[in-house]
N, C-alpha and C. Protein backbone atom coordinates (compact mmCIF):
# COMPACT_ATOMS: atom_id res chain seq x y z
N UNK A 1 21.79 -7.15 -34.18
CA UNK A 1 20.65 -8.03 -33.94
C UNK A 1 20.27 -7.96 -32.47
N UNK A 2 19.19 -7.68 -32.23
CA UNK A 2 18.64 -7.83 -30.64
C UNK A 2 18.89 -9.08 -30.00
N UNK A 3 19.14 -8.79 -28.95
CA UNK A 3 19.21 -10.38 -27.98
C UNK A 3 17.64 -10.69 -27.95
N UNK A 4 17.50 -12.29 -27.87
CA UNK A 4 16.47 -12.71 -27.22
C UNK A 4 16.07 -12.94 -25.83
N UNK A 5 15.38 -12.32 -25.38
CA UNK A 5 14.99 -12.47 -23.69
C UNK A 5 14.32 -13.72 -23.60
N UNK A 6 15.23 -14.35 -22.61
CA UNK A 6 14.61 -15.97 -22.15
C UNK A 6 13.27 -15.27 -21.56
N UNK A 7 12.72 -14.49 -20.52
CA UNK A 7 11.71 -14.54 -19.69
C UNK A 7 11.33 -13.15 -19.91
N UNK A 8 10.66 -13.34 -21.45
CA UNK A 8 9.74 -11.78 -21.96
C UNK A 8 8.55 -11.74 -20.86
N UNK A 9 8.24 -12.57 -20.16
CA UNK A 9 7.01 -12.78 -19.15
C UNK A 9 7.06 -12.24 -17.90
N UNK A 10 8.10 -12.15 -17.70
CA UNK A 10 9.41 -11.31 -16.34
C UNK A 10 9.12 -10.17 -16.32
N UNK A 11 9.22 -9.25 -17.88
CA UNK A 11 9.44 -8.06 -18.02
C UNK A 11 8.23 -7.81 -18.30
N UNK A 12 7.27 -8.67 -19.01
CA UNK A 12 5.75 -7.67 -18.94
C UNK A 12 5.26 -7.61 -17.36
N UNK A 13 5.20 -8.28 -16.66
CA UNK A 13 4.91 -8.83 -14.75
C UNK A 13 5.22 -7.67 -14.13
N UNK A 14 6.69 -7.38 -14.44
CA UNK A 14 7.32 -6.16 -13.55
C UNK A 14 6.39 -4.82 -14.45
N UNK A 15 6.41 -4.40 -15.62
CA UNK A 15 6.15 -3.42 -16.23
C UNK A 15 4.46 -2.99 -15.73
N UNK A 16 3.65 -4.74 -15.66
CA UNK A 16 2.27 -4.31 -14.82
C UNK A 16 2.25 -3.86 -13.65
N UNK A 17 3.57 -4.36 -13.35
CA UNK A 17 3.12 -4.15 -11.61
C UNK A 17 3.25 -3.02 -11.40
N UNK A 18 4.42 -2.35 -12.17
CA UNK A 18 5.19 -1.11 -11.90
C UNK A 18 3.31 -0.03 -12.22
N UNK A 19 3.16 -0.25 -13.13
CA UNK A 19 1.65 0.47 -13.75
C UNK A 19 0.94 0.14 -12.50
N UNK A 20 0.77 -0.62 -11.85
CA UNK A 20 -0.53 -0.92 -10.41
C UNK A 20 0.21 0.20 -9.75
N UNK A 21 1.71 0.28 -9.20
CA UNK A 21 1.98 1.12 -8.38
C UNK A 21 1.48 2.36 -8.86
N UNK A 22 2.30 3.12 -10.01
CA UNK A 22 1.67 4.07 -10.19
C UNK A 22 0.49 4.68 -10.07
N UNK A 23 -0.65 3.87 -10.71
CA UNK A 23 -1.70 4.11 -10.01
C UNK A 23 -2.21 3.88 -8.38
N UNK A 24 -1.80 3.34 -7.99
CA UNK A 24 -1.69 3.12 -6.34
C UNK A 24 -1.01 4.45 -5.65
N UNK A 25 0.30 4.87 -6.24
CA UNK A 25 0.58 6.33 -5.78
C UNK A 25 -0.31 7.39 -5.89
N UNK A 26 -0.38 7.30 -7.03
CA UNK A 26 -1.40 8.48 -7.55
C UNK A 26 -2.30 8.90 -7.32
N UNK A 27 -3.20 7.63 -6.84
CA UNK A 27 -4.68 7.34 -6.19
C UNK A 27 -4.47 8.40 -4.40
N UNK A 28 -3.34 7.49 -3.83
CA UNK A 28 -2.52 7.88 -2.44
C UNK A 28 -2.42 9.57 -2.74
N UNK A 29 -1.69 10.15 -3.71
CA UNK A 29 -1.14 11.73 -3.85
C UNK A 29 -2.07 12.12 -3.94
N UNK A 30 -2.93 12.24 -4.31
CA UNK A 30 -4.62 13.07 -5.16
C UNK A 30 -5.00 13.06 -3.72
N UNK A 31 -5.27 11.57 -3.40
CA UNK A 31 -6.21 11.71 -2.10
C UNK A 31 -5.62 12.23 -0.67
N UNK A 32 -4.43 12.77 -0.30
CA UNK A 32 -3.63 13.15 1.01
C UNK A 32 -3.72 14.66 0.04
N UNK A 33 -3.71 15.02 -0.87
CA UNK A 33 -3.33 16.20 -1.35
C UNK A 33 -4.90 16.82 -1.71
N UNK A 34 -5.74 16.43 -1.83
CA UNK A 34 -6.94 16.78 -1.67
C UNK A 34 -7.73 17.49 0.00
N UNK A 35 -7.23 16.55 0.77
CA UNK A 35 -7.66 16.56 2.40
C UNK A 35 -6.54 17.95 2.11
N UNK A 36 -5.90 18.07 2.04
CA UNK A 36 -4.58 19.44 2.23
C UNK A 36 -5.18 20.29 1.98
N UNK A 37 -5.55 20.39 0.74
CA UNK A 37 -6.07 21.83 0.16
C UNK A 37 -7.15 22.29 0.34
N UNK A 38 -8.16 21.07 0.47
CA UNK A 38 -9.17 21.60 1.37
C UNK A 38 -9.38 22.16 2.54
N UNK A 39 -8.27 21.71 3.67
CA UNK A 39 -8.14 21.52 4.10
C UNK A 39 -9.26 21.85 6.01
N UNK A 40 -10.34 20.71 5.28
CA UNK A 40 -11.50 20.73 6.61
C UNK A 40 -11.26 19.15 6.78
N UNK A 41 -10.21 18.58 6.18
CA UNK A 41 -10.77 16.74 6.43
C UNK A 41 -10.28 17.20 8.32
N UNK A 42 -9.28 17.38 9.03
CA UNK A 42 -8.91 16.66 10.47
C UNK A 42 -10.19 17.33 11.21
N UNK A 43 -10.60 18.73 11.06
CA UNK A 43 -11.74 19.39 11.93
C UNK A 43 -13.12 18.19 11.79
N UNK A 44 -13.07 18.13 10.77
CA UNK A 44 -14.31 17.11 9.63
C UNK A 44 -14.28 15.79 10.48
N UNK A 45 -13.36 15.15 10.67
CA UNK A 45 -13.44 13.67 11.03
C UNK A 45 -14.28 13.08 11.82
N UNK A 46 -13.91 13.84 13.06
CA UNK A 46 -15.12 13.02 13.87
C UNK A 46 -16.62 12.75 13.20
N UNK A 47 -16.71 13.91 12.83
CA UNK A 47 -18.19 14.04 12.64
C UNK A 47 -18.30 12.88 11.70
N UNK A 48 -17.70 12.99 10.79
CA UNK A 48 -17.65 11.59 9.36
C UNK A 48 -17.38 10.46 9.71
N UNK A 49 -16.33 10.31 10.92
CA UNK A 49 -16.74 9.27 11.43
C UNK A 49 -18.01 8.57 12.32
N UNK A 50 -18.21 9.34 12.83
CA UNK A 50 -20.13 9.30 13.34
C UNK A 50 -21.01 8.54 12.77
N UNK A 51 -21.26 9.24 11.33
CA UNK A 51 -21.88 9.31 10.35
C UNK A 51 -21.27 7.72 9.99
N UNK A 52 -20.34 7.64 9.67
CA UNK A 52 -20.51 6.59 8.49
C UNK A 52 -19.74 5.22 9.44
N UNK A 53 -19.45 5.33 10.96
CA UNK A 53 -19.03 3.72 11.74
C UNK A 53 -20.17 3.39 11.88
N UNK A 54 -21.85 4.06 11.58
CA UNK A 54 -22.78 3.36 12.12
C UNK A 54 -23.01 1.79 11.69
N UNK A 55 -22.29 1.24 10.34
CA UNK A 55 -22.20 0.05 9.90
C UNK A 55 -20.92 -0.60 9.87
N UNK A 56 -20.22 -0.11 10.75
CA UNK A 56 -18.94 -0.65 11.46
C UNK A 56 -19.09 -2.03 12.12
N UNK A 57 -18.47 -3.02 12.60
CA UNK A 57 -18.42 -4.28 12.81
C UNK A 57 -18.29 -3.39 14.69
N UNK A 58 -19.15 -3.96 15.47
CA UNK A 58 -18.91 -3.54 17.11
C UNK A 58 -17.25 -3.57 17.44
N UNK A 59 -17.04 -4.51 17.23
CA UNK A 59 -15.41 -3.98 18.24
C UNK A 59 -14.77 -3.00 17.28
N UNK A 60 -14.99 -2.54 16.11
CA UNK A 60 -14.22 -1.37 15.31
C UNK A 60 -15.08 0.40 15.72
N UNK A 61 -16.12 -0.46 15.76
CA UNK A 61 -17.14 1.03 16.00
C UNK A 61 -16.89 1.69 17.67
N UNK A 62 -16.42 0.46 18.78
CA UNK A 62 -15.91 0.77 19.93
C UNK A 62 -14.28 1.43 19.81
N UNK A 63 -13.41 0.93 19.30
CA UNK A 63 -12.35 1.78 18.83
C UNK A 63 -12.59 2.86 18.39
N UNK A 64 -13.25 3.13 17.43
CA UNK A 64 -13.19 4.73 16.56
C UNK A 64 -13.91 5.21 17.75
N UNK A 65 -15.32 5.25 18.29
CA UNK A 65 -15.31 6.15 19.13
C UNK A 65 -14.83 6.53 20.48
N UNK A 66 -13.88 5.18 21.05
CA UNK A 66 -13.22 5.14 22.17
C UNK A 66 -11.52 6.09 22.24
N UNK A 67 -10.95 5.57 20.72
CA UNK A 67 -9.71 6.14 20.37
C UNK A 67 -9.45 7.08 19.17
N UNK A 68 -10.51 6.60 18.01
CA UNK A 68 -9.86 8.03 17.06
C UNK A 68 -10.65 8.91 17.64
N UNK A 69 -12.18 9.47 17.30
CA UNK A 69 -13.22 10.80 17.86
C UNK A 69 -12.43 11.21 18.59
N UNK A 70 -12.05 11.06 19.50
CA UNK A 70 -11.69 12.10 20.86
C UNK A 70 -10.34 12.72 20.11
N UNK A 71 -9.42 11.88 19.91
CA UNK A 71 -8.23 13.02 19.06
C UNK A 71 -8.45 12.55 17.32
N UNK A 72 -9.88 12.82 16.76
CA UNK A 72 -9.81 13.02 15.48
C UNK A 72 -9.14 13.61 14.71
N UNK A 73 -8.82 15.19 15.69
CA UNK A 73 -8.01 16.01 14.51
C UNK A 73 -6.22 15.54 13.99
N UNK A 74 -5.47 15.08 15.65
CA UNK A 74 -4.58 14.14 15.51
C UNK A 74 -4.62 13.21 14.53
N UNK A 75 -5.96 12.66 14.38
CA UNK A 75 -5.37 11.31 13.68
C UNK A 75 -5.93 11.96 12.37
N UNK A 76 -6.28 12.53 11.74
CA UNK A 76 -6.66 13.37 10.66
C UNK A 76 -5.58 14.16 9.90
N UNK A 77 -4.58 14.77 10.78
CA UNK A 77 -3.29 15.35 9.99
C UNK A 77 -2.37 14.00 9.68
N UNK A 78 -2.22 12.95 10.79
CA UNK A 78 -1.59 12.06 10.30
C UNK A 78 -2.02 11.22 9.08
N UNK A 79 -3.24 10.92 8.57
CA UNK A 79 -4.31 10.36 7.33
C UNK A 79 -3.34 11.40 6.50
N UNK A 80 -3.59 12.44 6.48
CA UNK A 80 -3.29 13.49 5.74
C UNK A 80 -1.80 13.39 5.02
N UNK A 81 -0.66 13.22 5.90
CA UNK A 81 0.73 13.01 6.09
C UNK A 81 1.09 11.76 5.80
N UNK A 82 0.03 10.62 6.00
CA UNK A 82 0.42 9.56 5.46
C UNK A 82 0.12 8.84 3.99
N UNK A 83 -1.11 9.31 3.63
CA UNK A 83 -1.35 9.60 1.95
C UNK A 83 -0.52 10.17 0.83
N UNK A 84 -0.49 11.31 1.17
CA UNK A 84 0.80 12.31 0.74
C UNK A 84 2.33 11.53 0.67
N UNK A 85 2.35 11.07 1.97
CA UNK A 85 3.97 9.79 1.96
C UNK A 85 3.86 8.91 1.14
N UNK A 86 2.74 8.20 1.69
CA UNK A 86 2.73 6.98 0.85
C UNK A 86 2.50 7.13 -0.85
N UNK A 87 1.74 8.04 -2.05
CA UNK A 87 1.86 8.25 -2.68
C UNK A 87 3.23 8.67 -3.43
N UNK A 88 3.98 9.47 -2.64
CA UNK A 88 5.57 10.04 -3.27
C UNK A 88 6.06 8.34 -3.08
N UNK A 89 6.68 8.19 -2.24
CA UNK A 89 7.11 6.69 -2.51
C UNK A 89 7.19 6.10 -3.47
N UNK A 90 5.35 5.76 -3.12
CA UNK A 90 4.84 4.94 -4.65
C UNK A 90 5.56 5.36 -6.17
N UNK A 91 5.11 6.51 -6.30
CA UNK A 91 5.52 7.12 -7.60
C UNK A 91 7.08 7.21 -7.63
N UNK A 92 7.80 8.00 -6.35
CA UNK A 92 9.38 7.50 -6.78
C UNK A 92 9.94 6.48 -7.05
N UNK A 93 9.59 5.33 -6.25
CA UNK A 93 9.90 4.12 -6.49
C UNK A 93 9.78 3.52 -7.84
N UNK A 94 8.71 3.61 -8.55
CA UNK A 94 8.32 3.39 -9.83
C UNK A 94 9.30 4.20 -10.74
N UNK A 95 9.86 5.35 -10.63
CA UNK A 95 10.23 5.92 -11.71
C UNK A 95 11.68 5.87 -11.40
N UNK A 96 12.51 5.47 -9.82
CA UNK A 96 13.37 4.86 -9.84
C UNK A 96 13.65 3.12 -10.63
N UNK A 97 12.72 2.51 -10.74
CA UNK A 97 12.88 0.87 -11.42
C UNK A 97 12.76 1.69 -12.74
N UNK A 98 11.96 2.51 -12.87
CA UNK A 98 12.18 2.65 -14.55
C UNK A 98 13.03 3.41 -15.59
N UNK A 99 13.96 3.99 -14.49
CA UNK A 99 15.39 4.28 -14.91
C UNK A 99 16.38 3.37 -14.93
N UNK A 100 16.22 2.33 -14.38
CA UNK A 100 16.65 0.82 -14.48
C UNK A 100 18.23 0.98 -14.56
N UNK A 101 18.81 1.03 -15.25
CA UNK A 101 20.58 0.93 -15.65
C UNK A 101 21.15 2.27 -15.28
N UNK A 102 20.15 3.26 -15.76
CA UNK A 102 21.17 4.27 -14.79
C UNK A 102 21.06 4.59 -13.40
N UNK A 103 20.79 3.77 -12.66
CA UNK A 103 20.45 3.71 -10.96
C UNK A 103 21.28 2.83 -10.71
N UNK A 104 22.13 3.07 -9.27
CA UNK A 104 22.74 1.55 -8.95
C UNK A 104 21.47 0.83 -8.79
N UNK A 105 22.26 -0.34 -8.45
CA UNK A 105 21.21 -1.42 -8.04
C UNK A 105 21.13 -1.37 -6.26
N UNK A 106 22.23 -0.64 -5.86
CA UNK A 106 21.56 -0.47 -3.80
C UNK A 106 20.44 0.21 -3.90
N UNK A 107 20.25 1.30 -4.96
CA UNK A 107 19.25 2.50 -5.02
C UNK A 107 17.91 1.91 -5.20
N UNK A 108 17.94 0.62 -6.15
CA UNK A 108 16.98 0.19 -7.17
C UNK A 108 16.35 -0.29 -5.74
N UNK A 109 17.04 -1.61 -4.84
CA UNK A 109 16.88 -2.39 -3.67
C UNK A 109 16.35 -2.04 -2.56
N UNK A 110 17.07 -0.22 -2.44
CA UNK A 110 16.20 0.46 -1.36
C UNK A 110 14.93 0.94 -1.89
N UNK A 111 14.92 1.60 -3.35
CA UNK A 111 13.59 1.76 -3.38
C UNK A 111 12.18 0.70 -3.33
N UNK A 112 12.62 -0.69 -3.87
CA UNK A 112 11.89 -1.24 -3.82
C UNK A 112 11.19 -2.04 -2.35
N UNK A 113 12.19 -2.07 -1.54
CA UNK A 113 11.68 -1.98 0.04
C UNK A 113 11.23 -1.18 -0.06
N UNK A 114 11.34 0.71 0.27
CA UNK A 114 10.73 1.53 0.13
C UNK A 114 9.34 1.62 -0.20
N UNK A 115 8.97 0.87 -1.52
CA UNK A 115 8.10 0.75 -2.11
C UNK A 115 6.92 0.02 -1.20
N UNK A 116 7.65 -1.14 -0.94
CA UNK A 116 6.89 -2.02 0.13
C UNK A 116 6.20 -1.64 1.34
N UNK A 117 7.36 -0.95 1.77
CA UNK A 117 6.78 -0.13 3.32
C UNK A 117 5.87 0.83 3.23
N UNK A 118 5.69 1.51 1.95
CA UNK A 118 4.76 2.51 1.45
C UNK A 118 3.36 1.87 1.30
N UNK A 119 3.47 0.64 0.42
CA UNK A 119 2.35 -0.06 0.29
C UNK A 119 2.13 -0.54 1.67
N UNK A 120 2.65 -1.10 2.47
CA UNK A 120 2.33 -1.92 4.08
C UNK A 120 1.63 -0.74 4.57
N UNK A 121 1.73 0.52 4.33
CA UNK A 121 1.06 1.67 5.48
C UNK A 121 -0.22 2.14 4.04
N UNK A 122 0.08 2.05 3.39
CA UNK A 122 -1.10 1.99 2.39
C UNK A 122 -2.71 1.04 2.67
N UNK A 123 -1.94 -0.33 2.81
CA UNK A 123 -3.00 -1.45 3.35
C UNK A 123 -3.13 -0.95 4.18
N UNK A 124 -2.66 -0.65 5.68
CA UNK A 124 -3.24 -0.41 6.80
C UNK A 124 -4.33 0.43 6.78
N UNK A 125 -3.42 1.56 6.56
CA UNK A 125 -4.76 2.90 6.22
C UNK A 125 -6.43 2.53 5.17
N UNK A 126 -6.26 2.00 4.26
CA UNK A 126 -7.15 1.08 3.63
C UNK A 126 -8.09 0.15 4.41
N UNK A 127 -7.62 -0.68 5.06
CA UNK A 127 -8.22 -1.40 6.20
C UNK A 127 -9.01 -0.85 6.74
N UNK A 128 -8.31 0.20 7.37
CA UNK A 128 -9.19 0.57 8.27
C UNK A 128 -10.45 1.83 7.85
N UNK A 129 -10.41 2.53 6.76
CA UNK A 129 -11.15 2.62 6.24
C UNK A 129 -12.05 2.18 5.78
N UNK A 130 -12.18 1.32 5.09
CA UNK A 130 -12.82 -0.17 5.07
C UNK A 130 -14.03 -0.22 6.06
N UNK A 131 -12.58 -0.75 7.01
CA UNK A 131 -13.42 -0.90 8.60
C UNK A 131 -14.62 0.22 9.21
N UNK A 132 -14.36 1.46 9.12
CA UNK A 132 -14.83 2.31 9.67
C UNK A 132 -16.39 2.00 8.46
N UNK A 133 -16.05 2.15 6.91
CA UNK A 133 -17.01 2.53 6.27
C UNK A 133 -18.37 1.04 6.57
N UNK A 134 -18.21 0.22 6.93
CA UNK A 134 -18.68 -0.59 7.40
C UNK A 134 -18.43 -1.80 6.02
N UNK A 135 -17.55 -1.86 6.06
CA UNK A 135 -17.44 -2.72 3.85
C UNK A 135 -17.11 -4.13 4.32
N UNK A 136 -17.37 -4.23 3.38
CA UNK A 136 -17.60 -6.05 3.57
C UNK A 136 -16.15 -6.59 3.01
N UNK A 137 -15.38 -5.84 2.58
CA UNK A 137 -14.41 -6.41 1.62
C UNK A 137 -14.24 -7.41 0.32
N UNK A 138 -15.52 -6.71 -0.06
CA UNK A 138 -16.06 -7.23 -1.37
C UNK A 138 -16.58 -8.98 -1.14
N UNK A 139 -16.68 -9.33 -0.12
CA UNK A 139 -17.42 -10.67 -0.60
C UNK A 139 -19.13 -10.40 -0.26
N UNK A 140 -19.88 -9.59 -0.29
CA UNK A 140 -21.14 -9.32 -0.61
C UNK A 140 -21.58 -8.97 -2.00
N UNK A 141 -22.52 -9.12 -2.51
CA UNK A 141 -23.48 -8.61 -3.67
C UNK A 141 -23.49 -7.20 -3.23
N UNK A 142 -23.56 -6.18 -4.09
CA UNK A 142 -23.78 -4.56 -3.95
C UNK A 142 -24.64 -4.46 -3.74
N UNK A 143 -25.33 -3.48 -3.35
CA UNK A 143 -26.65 -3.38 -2.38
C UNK A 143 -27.74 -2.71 -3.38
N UNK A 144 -27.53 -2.37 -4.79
CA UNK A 144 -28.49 -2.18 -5.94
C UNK A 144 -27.92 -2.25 -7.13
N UNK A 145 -28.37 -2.22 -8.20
CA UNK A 145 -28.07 -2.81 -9.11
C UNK A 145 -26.75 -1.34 -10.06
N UNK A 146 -26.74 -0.60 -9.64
CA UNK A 146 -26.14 0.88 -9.90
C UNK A 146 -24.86 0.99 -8.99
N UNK A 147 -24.58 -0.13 -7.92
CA UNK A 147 -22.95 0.15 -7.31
C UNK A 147 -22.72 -0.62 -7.81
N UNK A 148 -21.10 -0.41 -7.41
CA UNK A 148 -20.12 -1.26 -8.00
C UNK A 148 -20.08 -2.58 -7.19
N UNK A 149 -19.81 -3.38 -7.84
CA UNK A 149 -19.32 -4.74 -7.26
C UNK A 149 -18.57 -5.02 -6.46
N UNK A 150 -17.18 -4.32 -6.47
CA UNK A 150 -16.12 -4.14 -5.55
C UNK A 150 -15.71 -2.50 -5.59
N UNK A 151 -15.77 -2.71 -4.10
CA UNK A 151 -15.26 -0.89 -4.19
C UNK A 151 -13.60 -0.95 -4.19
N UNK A 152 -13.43 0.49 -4.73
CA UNK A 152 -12.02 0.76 -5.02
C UNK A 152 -11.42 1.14 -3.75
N UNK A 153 -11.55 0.42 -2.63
CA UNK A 153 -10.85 0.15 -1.69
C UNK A 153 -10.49 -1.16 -1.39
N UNK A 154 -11.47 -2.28 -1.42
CA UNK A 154 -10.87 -3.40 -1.73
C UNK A 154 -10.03 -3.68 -3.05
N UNK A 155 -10.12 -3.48 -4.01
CA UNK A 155 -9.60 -3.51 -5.08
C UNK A 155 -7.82 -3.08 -4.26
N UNK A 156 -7.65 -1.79 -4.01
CA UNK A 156 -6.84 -1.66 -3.44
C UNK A 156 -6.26 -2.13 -2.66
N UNK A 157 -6.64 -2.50 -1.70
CA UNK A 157 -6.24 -4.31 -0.26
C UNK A 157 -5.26 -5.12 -1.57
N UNK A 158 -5.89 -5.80 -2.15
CA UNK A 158 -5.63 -6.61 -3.63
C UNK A 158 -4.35 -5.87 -3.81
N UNK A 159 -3.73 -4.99 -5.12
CA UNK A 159 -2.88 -4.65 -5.34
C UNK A 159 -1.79 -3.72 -4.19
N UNK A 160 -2.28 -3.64 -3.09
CA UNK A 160 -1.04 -2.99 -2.45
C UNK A 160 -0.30 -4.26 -1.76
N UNK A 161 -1.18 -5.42 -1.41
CA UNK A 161 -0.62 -6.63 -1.16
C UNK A 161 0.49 -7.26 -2.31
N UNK A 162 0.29 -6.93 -3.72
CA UNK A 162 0.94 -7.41 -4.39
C UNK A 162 2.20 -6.57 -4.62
N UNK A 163 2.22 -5.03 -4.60
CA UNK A 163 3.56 -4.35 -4.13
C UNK A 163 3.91 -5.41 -3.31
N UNK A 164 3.43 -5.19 -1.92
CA UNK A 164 4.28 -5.83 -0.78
C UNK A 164 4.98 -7.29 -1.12
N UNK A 165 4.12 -7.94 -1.89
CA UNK A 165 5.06 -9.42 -2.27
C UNK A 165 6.00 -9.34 -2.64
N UNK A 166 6.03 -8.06 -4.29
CA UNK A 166 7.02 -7.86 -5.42
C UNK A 166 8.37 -7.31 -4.40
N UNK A 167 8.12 -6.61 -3.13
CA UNK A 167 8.70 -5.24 -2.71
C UNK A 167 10.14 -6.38 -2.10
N UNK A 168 9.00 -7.65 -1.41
CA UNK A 168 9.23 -9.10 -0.24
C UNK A 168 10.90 -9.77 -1.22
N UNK A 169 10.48 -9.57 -2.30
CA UNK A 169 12.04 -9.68 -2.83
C UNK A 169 13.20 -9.00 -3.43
N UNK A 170 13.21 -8.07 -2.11
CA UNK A 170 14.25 -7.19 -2.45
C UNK A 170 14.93 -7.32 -1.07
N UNK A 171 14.63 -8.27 -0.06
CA UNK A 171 14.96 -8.40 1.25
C UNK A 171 15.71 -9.49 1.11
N UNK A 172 17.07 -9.00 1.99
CA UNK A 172 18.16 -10.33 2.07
C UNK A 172 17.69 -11.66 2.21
N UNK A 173 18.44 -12.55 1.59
CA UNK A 173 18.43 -13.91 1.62
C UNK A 173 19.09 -14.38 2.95
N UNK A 174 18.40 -15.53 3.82
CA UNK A 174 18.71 -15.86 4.89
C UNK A 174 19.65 -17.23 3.93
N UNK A 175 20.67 -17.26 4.79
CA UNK A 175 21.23 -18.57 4.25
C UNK A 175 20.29 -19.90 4.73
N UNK A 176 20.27 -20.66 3.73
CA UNK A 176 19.50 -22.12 4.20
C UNK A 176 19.66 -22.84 5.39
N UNK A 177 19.49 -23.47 6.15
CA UNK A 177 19.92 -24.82 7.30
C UNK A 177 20.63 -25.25 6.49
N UNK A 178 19.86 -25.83 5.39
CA UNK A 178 21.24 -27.00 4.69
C UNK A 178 22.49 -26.58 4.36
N UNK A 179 22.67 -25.08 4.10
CA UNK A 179 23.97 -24.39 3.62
C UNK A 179 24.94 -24.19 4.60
N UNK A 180 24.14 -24.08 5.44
CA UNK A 180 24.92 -23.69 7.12
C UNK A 180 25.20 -24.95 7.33
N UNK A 181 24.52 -26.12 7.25
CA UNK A 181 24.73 -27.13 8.45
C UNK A 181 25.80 -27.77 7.57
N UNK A 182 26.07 -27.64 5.86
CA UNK A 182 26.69 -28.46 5.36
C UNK A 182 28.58 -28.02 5.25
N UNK A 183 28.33 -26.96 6.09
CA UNK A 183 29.93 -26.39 6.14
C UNK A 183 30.05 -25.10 5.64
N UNK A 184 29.45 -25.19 4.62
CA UNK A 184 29.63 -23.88 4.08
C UNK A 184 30.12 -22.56 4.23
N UNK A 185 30.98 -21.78 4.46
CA UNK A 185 31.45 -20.68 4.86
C UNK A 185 31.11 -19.50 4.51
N UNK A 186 30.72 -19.70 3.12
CA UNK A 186 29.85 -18.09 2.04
C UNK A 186 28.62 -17.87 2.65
N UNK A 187 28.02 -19.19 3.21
CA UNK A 187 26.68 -18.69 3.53
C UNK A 187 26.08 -18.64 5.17
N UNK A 188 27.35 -19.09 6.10
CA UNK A 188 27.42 -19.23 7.66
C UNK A 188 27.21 -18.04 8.03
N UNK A 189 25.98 -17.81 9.01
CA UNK A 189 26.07 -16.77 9.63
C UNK A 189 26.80 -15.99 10.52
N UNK A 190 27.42 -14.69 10.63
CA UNK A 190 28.45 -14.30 11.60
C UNK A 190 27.90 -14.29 13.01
């Protein structure tokens, strides 16, 4: 007879989330592995950035052309290197939780930090894309009746934040004040 799972709600939560990552990697691998093979995105940048900070917020449009343009191609292999990272992550991490019992659980713990830190440089890079493309971060109306509502970069902001929450509990427990202050020895800090 099967056991009954107290918290079937647990396991669908993790199983979505695990599905957001995947697609969150995947999205990440395609797109760092695309700039690769093409490989004109770092020569390309400046110019695209030109082109498209003209609806940049002023202090972002003074950055890109004060600090990325001048070493575009620099920061263009790193875009490149960090897509590509952040995608493997994503996807290992996921298919490490979903080997579940045959993984220790240090493995499971590092990947899922892992996971986190992948998504944290995920948002960043996102951001600032964002930023550059001049986006509102979805709280505007689309600008005709034929775009999308929210672009699949905010959308993305959204779920790589929610890695990072899921990732947020896989990080040691600080012992309480009250545990410490009440004597406690299991939970006193050294």
């Amino acid at each position: 007879m099967r056991s009954h799972d107290p918290h079937p709600s647990s396991a669908a939560a993790l199983a979505a989330l695990l599905l957001v990552q995947v697609c969150l990697g995947y999205e990440w691998l395609v797109s760092g592995l695309t700039k690769l093979v093409h490989g004109d995105f770092p020569s390309g940048l400046a110019r695209e950035l030109g082109d498209m900070s003209r609806t940049s917020p002023g202090w972002y449009r003074d950055f890109l052309s004060g600090t990325v343009v001048p070493h575009a191609a620099a920061f263009g292999y790193a875009i490149e290197i960090a897509e590509v990272a952040v995608g493997g992550v994503l996807l290992v991490a996921a298919a490490v939780w979903l080997a579940g019992g045959r993984v220790p659980a240090a493995w499971l713990r590092a990947w899922q930090l892992a996971a986190g830190a992948g998504a944290l440089v995920g948002l960043a890079l996102v951001v600032n894309f964002e930023l550059a493309n001049g986006g509102t971060f979805g709280v505007r109306l689309a600008s005709d009746s034929f775009d999308e509502g929210v672009d699949l970069d905010t959308l993305m902001i959204g779920l790589q934040l929610a890695v990072i929450v899921w990732s947020a509990a896989a990080l040691p427990r600080r012992a309480t004040l009250h545990a410490w202050s009440s004597g406690s020895t299991a939970s006193r800090p050294a």
